[in-house]
Protein backbone atom coordinates (compact mmCIF):
# COMPACT_ATOMS: atom_id res chain seq x y z
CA UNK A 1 36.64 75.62 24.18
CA UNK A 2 36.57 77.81 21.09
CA UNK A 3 38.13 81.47 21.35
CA UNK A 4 37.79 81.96 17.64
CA UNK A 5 34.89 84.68 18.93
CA UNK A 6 37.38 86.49 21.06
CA UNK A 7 40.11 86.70 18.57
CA UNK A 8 37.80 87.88 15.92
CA UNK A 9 36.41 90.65 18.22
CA UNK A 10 39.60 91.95 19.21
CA UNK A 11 40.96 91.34 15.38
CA UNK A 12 38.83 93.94 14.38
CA UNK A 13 39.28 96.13 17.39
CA UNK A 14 42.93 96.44 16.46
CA UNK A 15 42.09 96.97 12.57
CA UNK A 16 39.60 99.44 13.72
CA UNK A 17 36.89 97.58 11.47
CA UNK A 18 33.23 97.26 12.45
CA UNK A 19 31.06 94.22 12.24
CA UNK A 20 29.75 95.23 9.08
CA UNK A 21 33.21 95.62 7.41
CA UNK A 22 34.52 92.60 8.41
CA UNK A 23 31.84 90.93 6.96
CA UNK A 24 32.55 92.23 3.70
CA UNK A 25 36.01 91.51 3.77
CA UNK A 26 34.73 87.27 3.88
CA UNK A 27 31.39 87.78 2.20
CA UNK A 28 29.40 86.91 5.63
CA UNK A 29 26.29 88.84 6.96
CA UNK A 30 27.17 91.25 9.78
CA UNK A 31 24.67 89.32 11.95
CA UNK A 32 27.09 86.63 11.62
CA UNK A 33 29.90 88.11 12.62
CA UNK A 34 28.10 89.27 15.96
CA UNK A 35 27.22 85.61 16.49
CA UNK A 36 30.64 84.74 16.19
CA UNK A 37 32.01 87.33 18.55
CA UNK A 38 29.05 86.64 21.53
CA UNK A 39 29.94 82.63 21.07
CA UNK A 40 26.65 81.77 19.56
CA UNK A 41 28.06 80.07 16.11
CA UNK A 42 30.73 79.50 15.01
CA UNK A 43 32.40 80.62 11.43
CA UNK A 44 33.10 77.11 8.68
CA UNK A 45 36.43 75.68 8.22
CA UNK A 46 36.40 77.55 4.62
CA UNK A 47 35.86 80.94 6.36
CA UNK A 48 38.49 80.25 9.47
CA UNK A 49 40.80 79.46 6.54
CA UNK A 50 40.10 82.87 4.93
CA UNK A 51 40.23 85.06 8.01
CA UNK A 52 43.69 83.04 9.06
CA UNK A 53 45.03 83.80 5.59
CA UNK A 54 43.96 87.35 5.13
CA UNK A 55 45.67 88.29 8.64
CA UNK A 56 48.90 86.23 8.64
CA UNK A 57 47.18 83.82 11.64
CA UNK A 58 47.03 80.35 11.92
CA UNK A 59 43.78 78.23 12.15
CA UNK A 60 45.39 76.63 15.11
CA UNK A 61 45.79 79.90 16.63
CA UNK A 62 42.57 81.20 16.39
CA UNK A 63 40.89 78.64 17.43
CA UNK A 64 42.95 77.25 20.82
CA UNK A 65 44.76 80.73 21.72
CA UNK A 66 43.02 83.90 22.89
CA UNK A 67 45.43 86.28 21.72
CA UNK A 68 46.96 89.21 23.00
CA UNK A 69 47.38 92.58 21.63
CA UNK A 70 51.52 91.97 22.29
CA UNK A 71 50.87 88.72 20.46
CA UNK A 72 49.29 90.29 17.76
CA UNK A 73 52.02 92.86 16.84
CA UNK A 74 54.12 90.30 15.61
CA UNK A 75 51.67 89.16 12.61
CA UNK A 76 51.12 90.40 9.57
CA UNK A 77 48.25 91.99 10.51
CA UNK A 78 50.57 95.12 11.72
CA UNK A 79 53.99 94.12 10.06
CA UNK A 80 51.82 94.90 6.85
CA UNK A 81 51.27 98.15 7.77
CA UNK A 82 54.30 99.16 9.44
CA UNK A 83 56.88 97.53 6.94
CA UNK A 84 57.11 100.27 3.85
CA UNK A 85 57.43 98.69 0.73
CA UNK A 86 61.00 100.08 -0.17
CA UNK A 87 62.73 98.23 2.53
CA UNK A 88 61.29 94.90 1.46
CA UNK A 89 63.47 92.71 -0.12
CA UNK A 90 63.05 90.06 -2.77
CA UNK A 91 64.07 86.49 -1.34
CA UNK A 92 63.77 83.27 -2.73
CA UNK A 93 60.91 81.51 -1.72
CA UNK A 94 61.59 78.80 0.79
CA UNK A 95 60.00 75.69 -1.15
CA UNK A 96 62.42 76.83 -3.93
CA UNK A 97 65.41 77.34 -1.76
CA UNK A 98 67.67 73.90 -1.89
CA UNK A 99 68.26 72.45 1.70
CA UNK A 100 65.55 74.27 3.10
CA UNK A 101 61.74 72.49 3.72
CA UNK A 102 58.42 73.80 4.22
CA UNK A 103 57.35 71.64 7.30
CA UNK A 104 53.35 70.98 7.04
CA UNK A 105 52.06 69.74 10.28
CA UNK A 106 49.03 68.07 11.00
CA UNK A 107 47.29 70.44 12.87
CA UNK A 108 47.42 72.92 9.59
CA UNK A 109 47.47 69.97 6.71
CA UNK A 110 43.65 71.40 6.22
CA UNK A 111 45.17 74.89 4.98
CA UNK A 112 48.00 73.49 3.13
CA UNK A 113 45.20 71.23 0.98
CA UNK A 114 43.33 74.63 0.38
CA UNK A 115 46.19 76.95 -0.24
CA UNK A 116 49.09 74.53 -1.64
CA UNK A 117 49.78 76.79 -4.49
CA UNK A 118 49.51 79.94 -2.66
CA UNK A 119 53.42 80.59 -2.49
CA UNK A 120 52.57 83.03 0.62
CA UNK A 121 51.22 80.75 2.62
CA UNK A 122 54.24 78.20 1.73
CA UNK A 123 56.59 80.58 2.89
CA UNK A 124 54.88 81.44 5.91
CA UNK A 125 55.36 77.10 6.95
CA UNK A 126 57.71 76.79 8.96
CA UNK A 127 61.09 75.99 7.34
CA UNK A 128 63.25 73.16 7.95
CA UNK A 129 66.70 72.61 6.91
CA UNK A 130 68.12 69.23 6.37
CA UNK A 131 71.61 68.04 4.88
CA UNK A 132 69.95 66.23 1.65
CA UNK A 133 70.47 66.53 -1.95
CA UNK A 134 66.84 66.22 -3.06
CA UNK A 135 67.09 69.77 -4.48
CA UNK A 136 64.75 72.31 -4.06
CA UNK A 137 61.22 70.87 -4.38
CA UNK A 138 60.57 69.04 -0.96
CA UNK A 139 58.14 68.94 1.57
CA UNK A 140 58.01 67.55 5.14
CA UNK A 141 54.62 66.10 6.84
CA UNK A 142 54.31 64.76 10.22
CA UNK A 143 52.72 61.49 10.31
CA UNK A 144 49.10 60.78 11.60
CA UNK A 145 48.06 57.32 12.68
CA UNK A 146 49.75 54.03 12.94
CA UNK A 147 49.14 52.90 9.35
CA UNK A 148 52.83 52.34 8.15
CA UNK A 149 54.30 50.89 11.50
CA UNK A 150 54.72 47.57 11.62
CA UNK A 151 56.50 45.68 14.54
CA UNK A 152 58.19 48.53 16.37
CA UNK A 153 59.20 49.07 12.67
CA UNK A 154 58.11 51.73 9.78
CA UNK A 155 56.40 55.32 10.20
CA UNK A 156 55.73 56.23 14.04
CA UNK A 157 52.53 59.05 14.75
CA UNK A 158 54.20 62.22 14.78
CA UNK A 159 57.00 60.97 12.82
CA UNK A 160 58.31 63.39 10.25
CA UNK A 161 58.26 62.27 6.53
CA UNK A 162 60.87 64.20 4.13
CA UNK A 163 60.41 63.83 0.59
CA UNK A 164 60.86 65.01 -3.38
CA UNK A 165 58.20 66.09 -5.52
CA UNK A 166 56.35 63.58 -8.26
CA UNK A 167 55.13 65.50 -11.43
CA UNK A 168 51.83 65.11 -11.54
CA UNK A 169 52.19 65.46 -15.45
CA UNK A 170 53.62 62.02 -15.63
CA UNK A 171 54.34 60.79 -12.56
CA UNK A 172 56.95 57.82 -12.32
CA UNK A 173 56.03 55.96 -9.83
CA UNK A 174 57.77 52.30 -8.58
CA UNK A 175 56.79 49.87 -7.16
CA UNK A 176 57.23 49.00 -3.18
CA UNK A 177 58.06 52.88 -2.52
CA UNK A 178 56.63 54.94 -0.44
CA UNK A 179 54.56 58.45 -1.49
CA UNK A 180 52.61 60.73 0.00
CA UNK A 181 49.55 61.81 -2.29
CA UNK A 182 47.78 65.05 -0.64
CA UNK A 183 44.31 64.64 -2.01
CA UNK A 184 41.06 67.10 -1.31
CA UNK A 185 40.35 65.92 1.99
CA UNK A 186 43.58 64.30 3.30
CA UNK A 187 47.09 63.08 3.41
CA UNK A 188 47.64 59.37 2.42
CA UNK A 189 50.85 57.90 2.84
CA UNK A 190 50.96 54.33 1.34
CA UNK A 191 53.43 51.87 -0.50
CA UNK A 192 53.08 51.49 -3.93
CA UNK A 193 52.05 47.89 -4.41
CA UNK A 194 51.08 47.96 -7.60
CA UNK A 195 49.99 49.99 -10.76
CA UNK A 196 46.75 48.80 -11.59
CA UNK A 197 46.70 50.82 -15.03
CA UNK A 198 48.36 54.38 -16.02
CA UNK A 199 45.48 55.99 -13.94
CA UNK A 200 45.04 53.69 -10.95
CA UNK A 201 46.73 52.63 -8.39
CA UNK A 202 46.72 49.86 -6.19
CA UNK A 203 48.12 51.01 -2.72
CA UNK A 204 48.94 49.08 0.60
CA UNK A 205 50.04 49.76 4.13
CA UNK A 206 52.46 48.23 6.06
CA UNK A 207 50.77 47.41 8.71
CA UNK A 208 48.61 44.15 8.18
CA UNK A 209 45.71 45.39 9.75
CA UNK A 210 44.81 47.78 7.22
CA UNK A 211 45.05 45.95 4.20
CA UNK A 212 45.27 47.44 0.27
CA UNK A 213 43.02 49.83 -1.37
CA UNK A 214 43.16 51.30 -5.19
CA UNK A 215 43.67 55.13 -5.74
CA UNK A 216 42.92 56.90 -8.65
CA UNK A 217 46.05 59.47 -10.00
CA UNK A 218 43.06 62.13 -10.81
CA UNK A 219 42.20 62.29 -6.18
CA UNK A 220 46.29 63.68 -6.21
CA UNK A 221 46.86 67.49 -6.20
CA UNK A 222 50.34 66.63 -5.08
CA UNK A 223 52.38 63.41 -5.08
CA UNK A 224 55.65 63.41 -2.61
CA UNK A 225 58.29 60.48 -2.70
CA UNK A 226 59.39 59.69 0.69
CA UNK A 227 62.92 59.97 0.86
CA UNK A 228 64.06 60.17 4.51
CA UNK A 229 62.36 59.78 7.95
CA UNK A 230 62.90 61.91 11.35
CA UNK A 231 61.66 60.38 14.67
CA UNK A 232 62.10 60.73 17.91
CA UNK A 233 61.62 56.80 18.51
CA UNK A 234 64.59 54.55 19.43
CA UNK A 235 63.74 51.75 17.39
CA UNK A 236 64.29 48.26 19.09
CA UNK A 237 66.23 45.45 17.27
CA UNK A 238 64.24 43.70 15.32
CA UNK A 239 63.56 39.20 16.35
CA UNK A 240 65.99 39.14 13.13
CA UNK A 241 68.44 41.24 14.12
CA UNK A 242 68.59 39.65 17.84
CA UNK A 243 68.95 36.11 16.48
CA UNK A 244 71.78 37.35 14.25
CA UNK A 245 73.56 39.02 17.08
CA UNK A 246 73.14 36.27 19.36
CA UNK A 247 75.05 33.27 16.57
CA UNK A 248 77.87 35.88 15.95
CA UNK A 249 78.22 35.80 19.61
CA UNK A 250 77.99 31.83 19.91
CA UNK A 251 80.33 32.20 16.68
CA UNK A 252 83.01 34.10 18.94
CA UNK A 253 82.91 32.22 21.95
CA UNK A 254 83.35 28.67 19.74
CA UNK A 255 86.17 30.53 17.55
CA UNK A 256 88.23 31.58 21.16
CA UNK A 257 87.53 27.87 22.75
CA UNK A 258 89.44 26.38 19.43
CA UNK A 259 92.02 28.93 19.69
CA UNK A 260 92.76 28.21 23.30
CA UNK A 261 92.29 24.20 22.61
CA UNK A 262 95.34 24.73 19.83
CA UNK A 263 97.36 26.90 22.04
């Protein structure tokens, strides 16, 4: 269930706007706006972005939440008014601040494609703040899909993915590393596996099951490096690993027995 009606309603009951100038404020008929509020349509993605942005909100929020007037008071659709503009003070924006990262996750990756350069919205992300030395331009994603997990190995769903900006302007890119490339529609985190030519790409993931596919660099409106990974999984040892462990334990018990045969 939708309460995007509800919160819209009650949006403009606290911003003392009518139907009509609501409307105007997204370019949407007024009729619209009552069809919204009485559950009969619902707005598009493009417009849920718009509101969301306009009144310091999440898409998430307006959509799953029905908000409260309490709730409301702590969004910029009253901090805006309340806050005079003397007292604000200049701050460094958080993607520019070194150690600290704009977190992206995927239930607001949609806004982030739309509004990536909209250094607003960046520092309303919530910020993270790692011990690296990436410096300042970083981002972290959490991880849809099973992709780039491989035998209890790789990139879990829901994992968290730091990493270092590419520029786009001539991106160097290696081979067998992996990037995130936020394109128009999605997030796609893949291996390099090769570079089919200086604008294409051919990509693969690490797990088997999905095979390779070629990108083209002109799809990117970002490219991230992944540098580090955050998980709540307790990764098992690998069949490697326990094979290894098990000979340096036969190794041990066969160096004691010809120590205690020489004593």
């Amino acid at each position: 269930m939708s309460y995007v009606g509800k919160n819209i309603r009650k949006i403009r009951t606290v911003k003392k706007l009518s139907q009509a100038a609501f409307a105007e404020l997204f370019g949407l008929a007024r009729p619209s706006v009552g069809a919204y509020e009485e559950g009969r349509s619902e707005p598009k993605m493009e417009t849920l972005i718009q509101i969301a942005q306009h009144f310091g909100l999440s898409v998430d929020l307006l959509l799953t939440k029905e908000l409260t007037v309490n709730e409301l008071y702590h969004f910029d659709i009253f901090q805006k008014e309340t806050v005079p503009a003397a007292a604000a003070k200049p701050a460094a924006r958080a993607d520019q601040q070194t150690g600290v990262t704009p977190f992206v996750p995927a239930a607001r990756l949609l806004e982030y494609i739309v509004q990536h350069h909209d250094s607003a919205f960046l520092d309303a992300l919530p910020p993270l703040t790692f011990p690296h030395a990436l410096g300042p331009a970083t981002r972290a994603f959490e991880i849809v899909g099973a992709e780039m997990q491989h035998q209890q190995q790789g990139l879990r769903h829901q994992d968290v993915v730091l990493c270092r900006r590419v520029d786009l302007a001539a991106p160097n890119l290696r081979v067998h590393r992996i990037y995130a490339f936020v394109t128009q529609s999605k997030l796609l985190v893949r291996r390099l596996a090769e570079r089919i030519s200086d604008s294409r790409l051919r990509l693969r993931a690490d797990n088997p099951d999905y095979g390779t596919e070629e990108f083209v660099l002109e799809q990117a409106l970002e490219i991230w490096e992944v540098k580090a990974v955050f998980t709540t999984h307790l990764r098992p040892p690998s069949t490697m690993e326990e094979r290894l462990t098990r000979l340096e334990r036969q190794v041990e018990e066969l160096l004691a027995r010809l120590s205690e045969q020489e004593d």
